[in-house]
Protein backbone atom coordinates (compact mmCIF):
# COMPACT_ATOMS: atom_id res chain seq x y z
CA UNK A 1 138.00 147.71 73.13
CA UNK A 2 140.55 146.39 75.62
CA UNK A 3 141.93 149.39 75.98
CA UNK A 4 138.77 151.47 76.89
CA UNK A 5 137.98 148.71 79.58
CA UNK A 6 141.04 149.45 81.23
CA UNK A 7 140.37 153.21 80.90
CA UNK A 8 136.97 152.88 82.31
CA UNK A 9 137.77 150.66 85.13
CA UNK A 10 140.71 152.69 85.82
CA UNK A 11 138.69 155.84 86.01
CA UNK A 12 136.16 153.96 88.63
CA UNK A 13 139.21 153.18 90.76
CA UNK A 14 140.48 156.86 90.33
CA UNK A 15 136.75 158.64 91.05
CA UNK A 16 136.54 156.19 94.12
CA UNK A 17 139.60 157.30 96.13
CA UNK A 18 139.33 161.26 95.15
CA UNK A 19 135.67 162.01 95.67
CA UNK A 20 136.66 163.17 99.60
CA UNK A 21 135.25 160.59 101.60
CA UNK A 22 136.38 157.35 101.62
CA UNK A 23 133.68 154.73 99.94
CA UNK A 24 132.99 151.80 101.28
CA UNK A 25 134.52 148.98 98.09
CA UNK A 26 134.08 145.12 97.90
CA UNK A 27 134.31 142.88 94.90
CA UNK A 28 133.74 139.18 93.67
CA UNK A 29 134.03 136.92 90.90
CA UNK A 30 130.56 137.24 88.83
CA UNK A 31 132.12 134.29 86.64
CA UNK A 32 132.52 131.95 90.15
CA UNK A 33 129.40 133.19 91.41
CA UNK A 34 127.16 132.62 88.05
CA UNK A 35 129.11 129.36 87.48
CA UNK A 36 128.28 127.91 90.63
CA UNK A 37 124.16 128.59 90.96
CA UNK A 38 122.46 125.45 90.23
CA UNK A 39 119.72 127.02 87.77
CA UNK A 40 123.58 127.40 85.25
CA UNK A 41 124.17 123.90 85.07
CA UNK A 42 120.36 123.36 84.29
CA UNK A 43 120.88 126.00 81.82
CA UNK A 44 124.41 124.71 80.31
CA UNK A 45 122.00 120.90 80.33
CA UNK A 46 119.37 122.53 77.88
CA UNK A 47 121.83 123.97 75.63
CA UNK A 48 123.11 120.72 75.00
CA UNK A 49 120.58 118.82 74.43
CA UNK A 50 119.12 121.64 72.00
CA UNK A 51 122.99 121.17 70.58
CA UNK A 52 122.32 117.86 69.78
CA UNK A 53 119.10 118.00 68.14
CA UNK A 54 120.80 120.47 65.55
CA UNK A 55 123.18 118.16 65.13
CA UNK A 56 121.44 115.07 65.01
CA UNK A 57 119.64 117.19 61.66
CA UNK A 58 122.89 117.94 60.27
CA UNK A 59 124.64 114.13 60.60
CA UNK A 60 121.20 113.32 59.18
CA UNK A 61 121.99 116.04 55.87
CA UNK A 62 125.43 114.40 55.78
CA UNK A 63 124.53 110.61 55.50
CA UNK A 64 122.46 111.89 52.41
CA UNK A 65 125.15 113.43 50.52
CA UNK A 66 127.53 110.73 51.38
CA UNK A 67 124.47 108.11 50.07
CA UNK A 68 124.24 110.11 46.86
CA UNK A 69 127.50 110.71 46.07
CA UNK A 70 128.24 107.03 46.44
CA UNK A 71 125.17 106.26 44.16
CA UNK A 72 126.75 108.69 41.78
CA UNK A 73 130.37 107.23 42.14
CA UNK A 74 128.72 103.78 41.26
CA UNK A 75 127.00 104.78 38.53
CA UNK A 76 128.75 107.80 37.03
CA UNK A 77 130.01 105.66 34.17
CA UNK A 78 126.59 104.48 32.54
CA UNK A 79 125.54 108.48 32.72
CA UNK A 80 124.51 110.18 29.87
CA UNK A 81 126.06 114.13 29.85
CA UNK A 82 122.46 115.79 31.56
CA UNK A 83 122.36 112.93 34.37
CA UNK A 84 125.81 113.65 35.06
CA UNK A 85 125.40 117.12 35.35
CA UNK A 86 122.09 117.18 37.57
CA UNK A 87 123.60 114.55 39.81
CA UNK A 88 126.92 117.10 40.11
CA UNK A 89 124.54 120.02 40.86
CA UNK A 90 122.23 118.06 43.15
CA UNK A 91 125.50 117.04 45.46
CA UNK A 92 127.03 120.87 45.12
CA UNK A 93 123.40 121.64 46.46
CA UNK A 94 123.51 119.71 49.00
CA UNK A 95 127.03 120.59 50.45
CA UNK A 96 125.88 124.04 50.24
CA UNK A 97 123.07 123.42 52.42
CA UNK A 98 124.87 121.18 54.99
CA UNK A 99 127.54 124.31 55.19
CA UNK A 100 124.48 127.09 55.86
CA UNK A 101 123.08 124.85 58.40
CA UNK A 102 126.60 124.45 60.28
CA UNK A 103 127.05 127.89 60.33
CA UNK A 104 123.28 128.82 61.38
CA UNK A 105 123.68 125.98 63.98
CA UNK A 106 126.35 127.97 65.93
CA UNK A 107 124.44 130.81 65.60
CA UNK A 108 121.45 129.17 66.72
CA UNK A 109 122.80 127.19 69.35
CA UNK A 110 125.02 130.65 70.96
CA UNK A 111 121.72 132.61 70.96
CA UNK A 112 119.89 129.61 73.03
CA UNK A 113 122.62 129.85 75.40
CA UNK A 114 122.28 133.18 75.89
CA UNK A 115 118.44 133.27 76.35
CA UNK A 116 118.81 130.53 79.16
CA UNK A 117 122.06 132.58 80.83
CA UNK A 118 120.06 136.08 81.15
CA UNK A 119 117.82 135.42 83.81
CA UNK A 120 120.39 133.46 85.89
CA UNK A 121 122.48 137.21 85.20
CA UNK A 122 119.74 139.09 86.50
CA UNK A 123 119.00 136.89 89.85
CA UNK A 124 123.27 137.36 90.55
CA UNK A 125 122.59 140.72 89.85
CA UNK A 126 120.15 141.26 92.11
CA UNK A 127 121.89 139.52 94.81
CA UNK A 128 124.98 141.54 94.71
CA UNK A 129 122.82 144.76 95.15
CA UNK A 130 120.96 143.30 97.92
CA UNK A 131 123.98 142.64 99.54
CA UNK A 132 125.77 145.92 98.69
CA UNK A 133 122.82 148.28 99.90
CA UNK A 134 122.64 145.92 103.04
CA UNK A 135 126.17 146.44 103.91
CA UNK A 136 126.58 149.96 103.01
CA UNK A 137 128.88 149.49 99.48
CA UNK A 138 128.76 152.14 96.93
CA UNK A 139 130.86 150.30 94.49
CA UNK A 140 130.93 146.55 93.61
CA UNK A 141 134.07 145.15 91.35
CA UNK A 142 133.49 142.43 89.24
CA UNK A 143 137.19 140.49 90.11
CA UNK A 144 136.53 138.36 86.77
CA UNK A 145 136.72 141.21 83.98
CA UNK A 146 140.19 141.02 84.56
CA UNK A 147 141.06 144.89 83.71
CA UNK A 148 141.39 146.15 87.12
CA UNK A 149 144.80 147.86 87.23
CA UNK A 150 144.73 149.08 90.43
CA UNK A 151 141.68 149.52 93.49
CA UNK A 152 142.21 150.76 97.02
CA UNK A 153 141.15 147.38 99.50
CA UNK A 154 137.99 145.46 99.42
CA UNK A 155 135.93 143.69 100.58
CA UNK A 156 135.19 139.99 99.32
CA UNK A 157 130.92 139.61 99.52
CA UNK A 158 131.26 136.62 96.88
CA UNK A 159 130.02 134.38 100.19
CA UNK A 160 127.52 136.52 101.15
CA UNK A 161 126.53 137.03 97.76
CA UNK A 162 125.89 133.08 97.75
CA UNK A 163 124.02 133.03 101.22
CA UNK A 164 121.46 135.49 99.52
CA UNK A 165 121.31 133.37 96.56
CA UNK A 166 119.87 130.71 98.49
CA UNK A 167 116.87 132.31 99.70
CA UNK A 168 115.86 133.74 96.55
CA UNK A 169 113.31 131.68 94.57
CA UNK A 170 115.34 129.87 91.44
CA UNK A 171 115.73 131.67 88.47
CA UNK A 172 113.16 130.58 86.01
CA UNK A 173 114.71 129.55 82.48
CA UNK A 174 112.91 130.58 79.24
CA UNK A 175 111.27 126.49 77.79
CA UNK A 176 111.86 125.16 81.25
CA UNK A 177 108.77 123.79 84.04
CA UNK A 178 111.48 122.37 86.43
CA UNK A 179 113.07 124.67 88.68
CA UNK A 180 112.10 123.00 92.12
CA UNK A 181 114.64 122.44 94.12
CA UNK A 182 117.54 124.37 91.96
CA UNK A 183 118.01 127.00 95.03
CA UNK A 184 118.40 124.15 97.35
CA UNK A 185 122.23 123.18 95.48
CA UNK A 186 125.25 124.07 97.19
CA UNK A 187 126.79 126.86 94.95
CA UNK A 188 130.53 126.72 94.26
CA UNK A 189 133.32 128.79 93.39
CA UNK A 190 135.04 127.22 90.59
CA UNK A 191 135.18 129.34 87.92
CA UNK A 192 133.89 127.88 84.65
CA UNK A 193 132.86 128.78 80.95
CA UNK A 194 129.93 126.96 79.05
CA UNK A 195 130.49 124.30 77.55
CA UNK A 196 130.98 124.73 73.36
CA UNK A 197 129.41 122.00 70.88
CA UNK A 198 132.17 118.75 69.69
CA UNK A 199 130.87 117.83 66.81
CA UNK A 200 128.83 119.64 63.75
CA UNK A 201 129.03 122.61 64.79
CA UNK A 202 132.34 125.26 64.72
CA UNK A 203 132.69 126.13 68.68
């Protein structure tokens, strides 16, 4: 998949500098640029706290098993055969459900993520076309991919890209009535990934 990136983006580069004219190129980092609006770290602040909701349910699974498998450690020894053996299946249950839940968790929790990210996406998006038709660019490099092998100079628009940003109303997040203020932030550059979940869940 790699591979075919590299083939694409090299193929871009190529169709760029051979189709007669020169075109007018600029890139920028879509990872600084999304990293920095403000409406992301409102986004990344959801996530979490959805995160720990799912795992406030799990630690809540887990303190039962450990309760009844310490009930059944005291008390194994005055079982008759069928206790024993219901008790065994009711903790093998249990686990079974505490592992389904982890796993759905992550699922769960990457899918929320992704819901709150897209509409933050499509704002950058739209900013970086503003800017490109406003400035005469025909192609736009995303600097961030990482699979660029080789592109003929360009322009940086990442600040102008930003300046746009910030007269565009805020990008409104899917389960969230608070966006005043969000386009008002300073954006930055530093490039960042979201945040994974610590504890329940696998990251």
């Amino acid at each position: 998949m790699k591979i075919q990136k590299i083939i694409v983006a090299a193929g871009l580069c190529l169709s760029i500098t051979t189709n007669g004219l020169a075109q007018k190129i600029a890139h920028l980092s879509l990872d600084s640029l999304v990293s920095g609006m403000p409406e992301t770290k409102a986004a990344r602040e959801q996530a979490q706290n959805y995160l720990k909701d799912l795992e406030k349910a799990m630690m809540s699974m887990e303190q039962e098993l450990q309760t009844k498998y310490n009930d059944y450690l005291a008390n194994e020894a005055t079982m008759s055969d069928l206790v024993k053996r219901t008790k065994q299946e009711e903790l093998q249950s249990l686990q079974k459900r505490i592992e389904d839940f982890r796993a759905q968790a992550q699922q769960d929790y990457q899918a929320k993520y992704q819901l709150l990210i897209t509409p933050i996406l499509d704002k950058a998006k739209k900013a970086i076309e503003m800017v490109a038709k406003e400035n005469g660019y025909k192609y736009v490099l995303d600097a961030s991919a990482g699979f660029i092998l080789y592109s003929e100079p360009s322009d940086d628009i990442l600040p102008a890209v930003k300046k746009k940003l910030e007269t565009m109303p805020p990008a409104s997040l899917p389960g969230s009535n608070n966006n005043s203020g969000a386009n008002q932030e300073k954006t930055g550059t530093k490039s960042t990934t979201p945040s994974t979940p610590k504890s329940g869940t696998k990251k």
